[in-house]
PDB file of N, CA and C in Angstrom:
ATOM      1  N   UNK A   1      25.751  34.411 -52.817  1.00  0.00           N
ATOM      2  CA  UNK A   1      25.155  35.507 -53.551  1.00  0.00           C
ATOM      3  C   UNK A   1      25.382  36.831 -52.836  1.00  0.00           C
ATOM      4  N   UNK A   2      25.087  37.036 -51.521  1.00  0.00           N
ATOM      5  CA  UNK A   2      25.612  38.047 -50.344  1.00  0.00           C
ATOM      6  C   UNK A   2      26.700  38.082 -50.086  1.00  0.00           C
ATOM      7  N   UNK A   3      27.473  39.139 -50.577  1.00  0.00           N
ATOM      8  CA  UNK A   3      28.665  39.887 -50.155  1.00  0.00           C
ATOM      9  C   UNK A   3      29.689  40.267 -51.126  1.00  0.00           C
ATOM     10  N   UNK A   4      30.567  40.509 -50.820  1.00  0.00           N
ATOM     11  CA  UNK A   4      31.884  41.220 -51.271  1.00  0.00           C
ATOM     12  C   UNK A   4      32.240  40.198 -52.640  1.00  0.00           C
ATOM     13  N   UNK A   5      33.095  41.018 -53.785  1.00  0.00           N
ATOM     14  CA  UNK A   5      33.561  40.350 -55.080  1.00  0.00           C
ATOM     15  C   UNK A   5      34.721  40.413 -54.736  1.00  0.00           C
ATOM     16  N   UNK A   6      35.463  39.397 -54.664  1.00  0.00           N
ATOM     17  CA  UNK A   6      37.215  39.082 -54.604  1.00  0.00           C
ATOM     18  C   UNK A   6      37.601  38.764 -56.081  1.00  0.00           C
ATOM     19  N   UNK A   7      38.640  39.450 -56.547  1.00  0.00           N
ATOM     20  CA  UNK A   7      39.069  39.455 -57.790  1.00  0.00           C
ATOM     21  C   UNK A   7      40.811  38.627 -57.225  1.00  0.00           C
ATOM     22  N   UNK A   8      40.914  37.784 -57.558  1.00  0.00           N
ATOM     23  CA  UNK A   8      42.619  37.226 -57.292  1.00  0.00           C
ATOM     24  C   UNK A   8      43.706  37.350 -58.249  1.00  0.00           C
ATOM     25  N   UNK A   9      44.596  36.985 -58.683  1.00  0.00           N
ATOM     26  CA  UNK A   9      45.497  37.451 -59.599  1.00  0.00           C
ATOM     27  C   UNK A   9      45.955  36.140 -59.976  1.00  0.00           C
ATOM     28  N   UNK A  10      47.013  35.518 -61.157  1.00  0.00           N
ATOM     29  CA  UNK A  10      47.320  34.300 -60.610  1.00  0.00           C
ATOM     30  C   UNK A  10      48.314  33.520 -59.547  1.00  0.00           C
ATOM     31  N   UNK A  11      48.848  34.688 -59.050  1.00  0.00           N
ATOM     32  CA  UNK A  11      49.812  33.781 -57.751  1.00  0.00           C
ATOM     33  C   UNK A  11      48.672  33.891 -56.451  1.00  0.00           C
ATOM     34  N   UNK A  12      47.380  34.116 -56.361  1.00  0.00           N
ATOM     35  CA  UNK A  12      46.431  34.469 -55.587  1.00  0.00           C
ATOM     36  C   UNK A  12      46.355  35.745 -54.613  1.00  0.00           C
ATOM     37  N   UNK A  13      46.321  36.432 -54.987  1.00  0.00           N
ATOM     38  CA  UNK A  13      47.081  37.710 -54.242  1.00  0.00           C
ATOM     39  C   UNK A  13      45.704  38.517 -54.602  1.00  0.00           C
ATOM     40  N   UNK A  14      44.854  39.190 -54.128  1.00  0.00           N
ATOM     41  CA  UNK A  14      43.695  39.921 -53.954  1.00  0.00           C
ATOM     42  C   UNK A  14      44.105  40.808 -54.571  1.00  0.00           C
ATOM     43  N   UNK A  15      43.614  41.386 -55.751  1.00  0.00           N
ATOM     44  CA  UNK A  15      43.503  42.195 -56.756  1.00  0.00           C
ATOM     45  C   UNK A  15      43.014  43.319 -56.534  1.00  0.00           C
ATOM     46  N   UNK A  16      41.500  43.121 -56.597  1.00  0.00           N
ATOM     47  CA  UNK A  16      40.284  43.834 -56.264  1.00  0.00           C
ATOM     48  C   UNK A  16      39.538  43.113 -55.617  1.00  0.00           C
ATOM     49  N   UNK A  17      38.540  44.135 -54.410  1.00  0.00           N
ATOM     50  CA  UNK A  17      37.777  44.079 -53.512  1.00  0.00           C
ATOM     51  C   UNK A  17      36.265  44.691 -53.660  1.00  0.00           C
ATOM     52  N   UNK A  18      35.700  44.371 -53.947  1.00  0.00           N
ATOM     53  CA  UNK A  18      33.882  45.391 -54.654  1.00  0.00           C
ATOM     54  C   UNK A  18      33.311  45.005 -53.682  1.00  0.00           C
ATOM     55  N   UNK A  19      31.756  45.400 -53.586  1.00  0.00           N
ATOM     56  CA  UNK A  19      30.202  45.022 -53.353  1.00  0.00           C
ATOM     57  C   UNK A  19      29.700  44.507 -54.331  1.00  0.00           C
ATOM     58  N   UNK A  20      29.000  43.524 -54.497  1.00  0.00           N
ATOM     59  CA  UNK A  20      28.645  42.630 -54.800  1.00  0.00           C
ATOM     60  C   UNK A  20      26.979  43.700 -54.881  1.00  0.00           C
ATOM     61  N   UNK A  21      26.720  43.925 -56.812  1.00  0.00           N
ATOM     62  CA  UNK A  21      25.810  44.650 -56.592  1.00  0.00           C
ATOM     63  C   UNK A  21      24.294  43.818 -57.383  1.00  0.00           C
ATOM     64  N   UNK A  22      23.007  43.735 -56.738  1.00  0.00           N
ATOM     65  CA  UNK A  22      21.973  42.399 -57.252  1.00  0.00           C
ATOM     66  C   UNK A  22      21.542  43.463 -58.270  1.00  0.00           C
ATOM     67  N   UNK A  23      20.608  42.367 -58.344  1.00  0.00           N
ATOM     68  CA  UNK A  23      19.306  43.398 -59.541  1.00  0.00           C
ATOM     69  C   UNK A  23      18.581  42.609 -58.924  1.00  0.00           C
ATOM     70  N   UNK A  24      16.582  43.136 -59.423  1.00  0.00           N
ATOM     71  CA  UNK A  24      15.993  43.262 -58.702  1.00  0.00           C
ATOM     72  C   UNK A  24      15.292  41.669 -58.258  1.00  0.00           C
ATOM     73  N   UNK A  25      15.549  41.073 -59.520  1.00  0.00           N
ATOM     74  CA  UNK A  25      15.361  39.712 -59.409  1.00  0.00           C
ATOM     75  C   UNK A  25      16.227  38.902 -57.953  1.00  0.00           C
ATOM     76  N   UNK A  26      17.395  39.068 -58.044  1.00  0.00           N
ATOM     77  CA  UNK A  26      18.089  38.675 -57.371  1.00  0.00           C
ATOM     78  C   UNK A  26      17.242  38.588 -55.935  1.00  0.00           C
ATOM     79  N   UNK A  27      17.180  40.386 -55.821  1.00  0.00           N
ATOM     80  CA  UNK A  27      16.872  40.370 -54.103  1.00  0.00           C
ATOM     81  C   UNK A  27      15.549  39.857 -53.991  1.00  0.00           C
ATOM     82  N   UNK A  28      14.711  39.432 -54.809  1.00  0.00           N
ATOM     83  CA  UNK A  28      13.301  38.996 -54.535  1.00  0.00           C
ATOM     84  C   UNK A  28      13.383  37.647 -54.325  1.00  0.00           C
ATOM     85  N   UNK A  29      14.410  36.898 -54.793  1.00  0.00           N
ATOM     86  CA  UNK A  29      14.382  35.215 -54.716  1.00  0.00           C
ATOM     87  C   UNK A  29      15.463  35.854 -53.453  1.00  0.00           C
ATOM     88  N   UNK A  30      16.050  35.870 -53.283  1.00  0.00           N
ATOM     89  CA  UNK A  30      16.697  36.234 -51.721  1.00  0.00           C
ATOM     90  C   UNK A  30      15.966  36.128 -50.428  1.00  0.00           C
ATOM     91  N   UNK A  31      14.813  37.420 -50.872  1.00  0.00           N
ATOM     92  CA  UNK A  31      13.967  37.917 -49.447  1.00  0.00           C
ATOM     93  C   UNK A  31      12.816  36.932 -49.993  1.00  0.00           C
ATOM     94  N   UNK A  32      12.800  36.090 -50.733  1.00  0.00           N
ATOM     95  CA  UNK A  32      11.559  34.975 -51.067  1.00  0.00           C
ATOM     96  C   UNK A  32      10.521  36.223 -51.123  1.00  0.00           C
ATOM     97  N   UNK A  33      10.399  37.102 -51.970  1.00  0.00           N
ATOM     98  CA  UNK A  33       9.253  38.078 -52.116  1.00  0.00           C
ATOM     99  C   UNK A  33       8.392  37.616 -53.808  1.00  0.00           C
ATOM    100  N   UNK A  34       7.911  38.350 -54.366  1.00  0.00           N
ATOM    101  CA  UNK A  34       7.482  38.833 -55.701  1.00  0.00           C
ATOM    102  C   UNK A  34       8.557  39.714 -55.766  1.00  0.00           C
ATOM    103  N   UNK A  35       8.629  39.620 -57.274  1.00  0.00           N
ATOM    104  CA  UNK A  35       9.731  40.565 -58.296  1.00  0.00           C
ATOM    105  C   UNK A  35       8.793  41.932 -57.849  1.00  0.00           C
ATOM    106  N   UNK A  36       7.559  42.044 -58.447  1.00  0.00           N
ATOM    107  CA  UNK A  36       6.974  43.451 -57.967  1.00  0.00           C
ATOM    108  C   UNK A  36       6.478  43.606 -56.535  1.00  0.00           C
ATOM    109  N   UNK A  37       6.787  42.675 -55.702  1.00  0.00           N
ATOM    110  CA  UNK A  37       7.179  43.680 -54.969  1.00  0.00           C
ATOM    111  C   UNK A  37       8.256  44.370 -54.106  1.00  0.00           C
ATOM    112  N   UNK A  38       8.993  43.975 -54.499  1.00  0.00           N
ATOM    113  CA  UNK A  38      10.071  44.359 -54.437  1.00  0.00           C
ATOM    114  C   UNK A  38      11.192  45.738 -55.087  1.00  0.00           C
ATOM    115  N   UNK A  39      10.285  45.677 -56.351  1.00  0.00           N
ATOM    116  CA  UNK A  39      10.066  46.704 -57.437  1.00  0.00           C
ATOM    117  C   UNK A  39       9.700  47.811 -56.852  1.00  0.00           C
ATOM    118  N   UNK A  40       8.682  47.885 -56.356  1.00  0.00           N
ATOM    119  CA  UNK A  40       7.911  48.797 -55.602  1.00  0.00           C
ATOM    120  C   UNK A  40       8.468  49.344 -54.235  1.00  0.00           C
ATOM    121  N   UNK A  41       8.806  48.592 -53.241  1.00  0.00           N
ATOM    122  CA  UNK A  41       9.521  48.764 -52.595  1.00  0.00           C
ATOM    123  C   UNK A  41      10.296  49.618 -52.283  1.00  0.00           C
ATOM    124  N   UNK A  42      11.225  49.401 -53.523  1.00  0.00           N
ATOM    125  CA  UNK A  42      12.467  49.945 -53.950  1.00  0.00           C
ATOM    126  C   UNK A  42      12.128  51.360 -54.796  1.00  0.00           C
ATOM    127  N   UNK A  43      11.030  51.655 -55.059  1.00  0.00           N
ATOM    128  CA  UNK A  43      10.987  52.890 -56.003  1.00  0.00           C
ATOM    129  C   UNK A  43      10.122  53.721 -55.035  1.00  0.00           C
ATOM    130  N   UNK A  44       9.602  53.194 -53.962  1.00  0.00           N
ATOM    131  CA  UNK A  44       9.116  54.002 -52.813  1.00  0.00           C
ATOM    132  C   UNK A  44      10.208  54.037 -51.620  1.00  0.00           C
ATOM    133  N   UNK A  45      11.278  53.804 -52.076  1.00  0.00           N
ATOM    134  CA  UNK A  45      12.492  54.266 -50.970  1.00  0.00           C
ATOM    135  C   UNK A  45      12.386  53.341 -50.429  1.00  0.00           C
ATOM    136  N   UNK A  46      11.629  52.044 -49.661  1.00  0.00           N
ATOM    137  CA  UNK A  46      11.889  51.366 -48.698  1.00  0.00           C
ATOM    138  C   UNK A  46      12.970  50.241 -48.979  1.00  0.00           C
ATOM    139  N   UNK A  47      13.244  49.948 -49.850  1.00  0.00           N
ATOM    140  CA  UNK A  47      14.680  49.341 -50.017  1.00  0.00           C
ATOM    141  C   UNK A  47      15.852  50.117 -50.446  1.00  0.00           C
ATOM    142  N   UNK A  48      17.057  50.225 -50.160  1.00  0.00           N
ATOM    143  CA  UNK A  48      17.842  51.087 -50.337  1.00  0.00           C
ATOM    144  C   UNK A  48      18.420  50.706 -51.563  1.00  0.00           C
ATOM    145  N   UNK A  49      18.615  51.288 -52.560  1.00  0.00           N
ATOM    146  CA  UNK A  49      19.010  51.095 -54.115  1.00  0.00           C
ATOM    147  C   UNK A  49      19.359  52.415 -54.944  1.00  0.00           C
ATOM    148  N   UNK A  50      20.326  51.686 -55.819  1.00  0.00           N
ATOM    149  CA  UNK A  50      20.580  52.617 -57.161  1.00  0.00           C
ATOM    150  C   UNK A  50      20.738  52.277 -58.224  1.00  0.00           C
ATOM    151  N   UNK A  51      19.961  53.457 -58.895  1.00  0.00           N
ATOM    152  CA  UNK A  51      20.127  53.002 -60.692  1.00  0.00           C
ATOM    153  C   UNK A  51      21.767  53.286 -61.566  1.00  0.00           C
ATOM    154  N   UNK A  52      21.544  52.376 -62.524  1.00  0.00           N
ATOM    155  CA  UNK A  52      22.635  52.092 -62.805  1.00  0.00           C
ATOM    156  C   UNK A  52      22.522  51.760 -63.934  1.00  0.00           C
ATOM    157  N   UNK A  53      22.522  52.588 -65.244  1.00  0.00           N
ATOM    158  CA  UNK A  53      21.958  52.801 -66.387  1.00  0.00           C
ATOM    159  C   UNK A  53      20.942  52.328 -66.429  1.00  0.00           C
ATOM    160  N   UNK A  54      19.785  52.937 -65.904  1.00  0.00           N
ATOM    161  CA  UNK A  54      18.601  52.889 -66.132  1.00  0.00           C
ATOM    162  C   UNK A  54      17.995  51.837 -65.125  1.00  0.00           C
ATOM    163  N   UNK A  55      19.105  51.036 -64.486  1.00  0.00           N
ATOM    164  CA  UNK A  55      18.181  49.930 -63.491  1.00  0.00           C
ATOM    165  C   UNK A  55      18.514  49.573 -62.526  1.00  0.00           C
ATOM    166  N   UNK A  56      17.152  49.710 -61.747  1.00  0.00           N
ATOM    167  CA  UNK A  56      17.651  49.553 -60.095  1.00  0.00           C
ATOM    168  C   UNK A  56      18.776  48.473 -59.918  1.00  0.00           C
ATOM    169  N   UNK A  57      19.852  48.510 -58.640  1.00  0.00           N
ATOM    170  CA  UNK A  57      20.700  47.420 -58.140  1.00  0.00           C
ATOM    171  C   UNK A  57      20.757  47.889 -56.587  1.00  0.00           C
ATOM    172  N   UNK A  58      21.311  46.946 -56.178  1.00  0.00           N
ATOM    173  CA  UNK A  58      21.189  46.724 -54.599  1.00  0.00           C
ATOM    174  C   UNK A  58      22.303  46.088 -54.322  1.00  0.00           C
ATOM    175  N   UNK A  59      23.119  47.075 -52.934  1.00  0.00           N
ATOM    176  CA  UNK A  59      24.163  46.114 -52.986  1.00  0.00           C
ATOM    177  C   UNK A  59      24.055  45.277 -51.857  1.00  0.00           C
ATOM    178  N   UNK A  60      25.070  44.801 -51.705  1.00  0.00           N
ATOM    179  CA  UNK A  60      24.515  43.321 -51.059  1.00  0.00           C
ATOM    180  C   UNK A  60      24.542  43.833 -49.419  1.00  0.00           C
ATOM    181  N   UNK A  61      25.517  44.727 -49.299  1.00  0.00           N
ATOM    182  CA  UNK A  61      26.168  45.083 -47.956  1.00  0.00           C
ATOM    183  C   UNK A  61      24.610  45.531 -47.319  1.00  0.00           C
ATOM    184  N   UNK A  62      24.641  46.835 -48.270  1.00  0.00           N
ATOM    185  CA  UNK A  62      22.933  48.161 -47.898  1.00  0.00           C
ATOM    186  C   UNK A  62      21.792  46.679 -47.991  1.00  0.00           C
ATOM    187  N   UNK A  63      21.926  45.533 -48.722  1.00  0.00           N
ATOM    188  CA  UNK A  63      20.390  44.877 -48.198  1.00  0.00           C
ATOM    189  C   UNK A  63      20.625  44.329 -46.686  1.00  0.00           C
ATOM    190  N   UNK A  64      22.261  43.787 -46.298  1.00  0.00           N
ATOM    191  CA  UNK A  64      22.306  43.201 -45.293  1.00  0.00           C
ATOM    192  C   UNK A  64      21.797  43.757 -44.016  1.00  0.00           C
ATOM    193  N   UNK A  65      22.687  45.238 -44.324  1.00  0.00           N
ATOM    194  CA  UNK A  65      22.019  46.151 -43.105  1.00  0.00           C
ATOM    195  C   UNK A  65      20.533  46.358 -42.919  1.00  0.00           C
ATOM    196  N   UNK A  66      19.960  46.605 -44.038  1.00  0.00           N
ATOM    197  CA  UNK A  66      18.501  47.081 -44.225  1.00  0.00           C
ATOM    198  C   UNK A  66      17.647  45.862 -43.205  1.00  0.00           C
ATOM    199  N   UNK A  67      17.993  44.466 -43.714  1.00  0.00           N
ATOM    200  CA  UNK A  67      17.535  43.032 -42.966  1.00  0.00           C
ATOM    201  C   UNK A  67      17.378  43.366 -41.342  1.00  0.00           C
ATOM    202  N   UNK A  68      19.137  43.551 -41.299  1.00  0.00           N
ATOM    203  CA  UNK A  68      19.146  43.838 -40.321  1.00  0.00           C
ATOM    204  C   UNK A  68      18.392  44.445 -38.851  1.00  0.00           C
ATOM    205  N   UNK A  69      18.004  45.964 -39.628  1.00  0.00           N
ATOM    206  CA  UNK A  69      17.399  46.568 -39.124  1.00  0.00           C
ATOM    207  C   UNK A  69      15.792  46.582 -38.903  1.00  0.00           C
ATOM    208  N   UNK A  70      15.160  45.281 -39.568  1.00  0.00           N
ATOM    209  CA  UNK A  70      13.908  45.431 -39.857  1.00  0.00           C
ATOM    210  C   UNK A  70      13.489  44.113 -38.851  1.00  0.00           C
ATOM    211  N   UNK A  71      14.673  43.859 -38.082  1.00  0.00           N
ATOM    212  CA  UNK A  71      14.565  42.577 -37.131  1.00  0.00           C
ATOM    213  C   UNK A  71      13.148  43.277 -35.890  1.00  0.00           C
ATOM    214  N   UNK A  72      12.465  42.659 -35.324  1.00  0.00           N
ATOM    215  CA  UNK A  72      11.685  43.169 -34.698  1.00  0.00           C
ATOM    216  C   UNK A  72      12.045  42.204 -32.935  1.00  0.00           C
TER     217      UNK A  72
END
C-alpha cells in the first residue's frame, strides 16, 4: 500500500514512476487510527496532505517521513 506506482510497458520497461497517493481511509487502517481521527488531524495540519478535488490525499512518501519523525 506504501510507496511509489510503477507503470511497465509490455516488454517491461518502466513507463511511469508516481507517489502513490491514499485517501483518508487508507491512512487510518494504516496508522490503525479512527477515520475521524485522522480527519482531524489532517485538517489541523498535523498530517501532511492535499486536496484533490475536494478531498484530502496523502502521499505515501510525506506519511512515511511524517512516521518517521514522530519516532520518540
Amino acid at each position: 500500500m506504501i510507496g511509489a506506482v510503477v507503470l511497465r510497458n509490455e516488454s517491461n520497461e518502466i513507463i511511469y514512476v508516481g507517489v502513490e497517493l491514499m485517501d483518508l481511509k487508507d491512512v487510518a487502517r494504516y496508522l490503525h487510527l479512527h477515520y475521524e481521527t485522522v480527519r482531524r488531524r489532517v485538517a489541523a495540519g498535523e498530517i501532511p496532505a492535499v486536496k484533490v478535488g475536494g478531498l484530502w490525499r496523502v502521499r505515501s512518501c510525506e506519511l512515511e517521513e511524517w512516521l518517521d519523525k514522530q519516532r520518540v
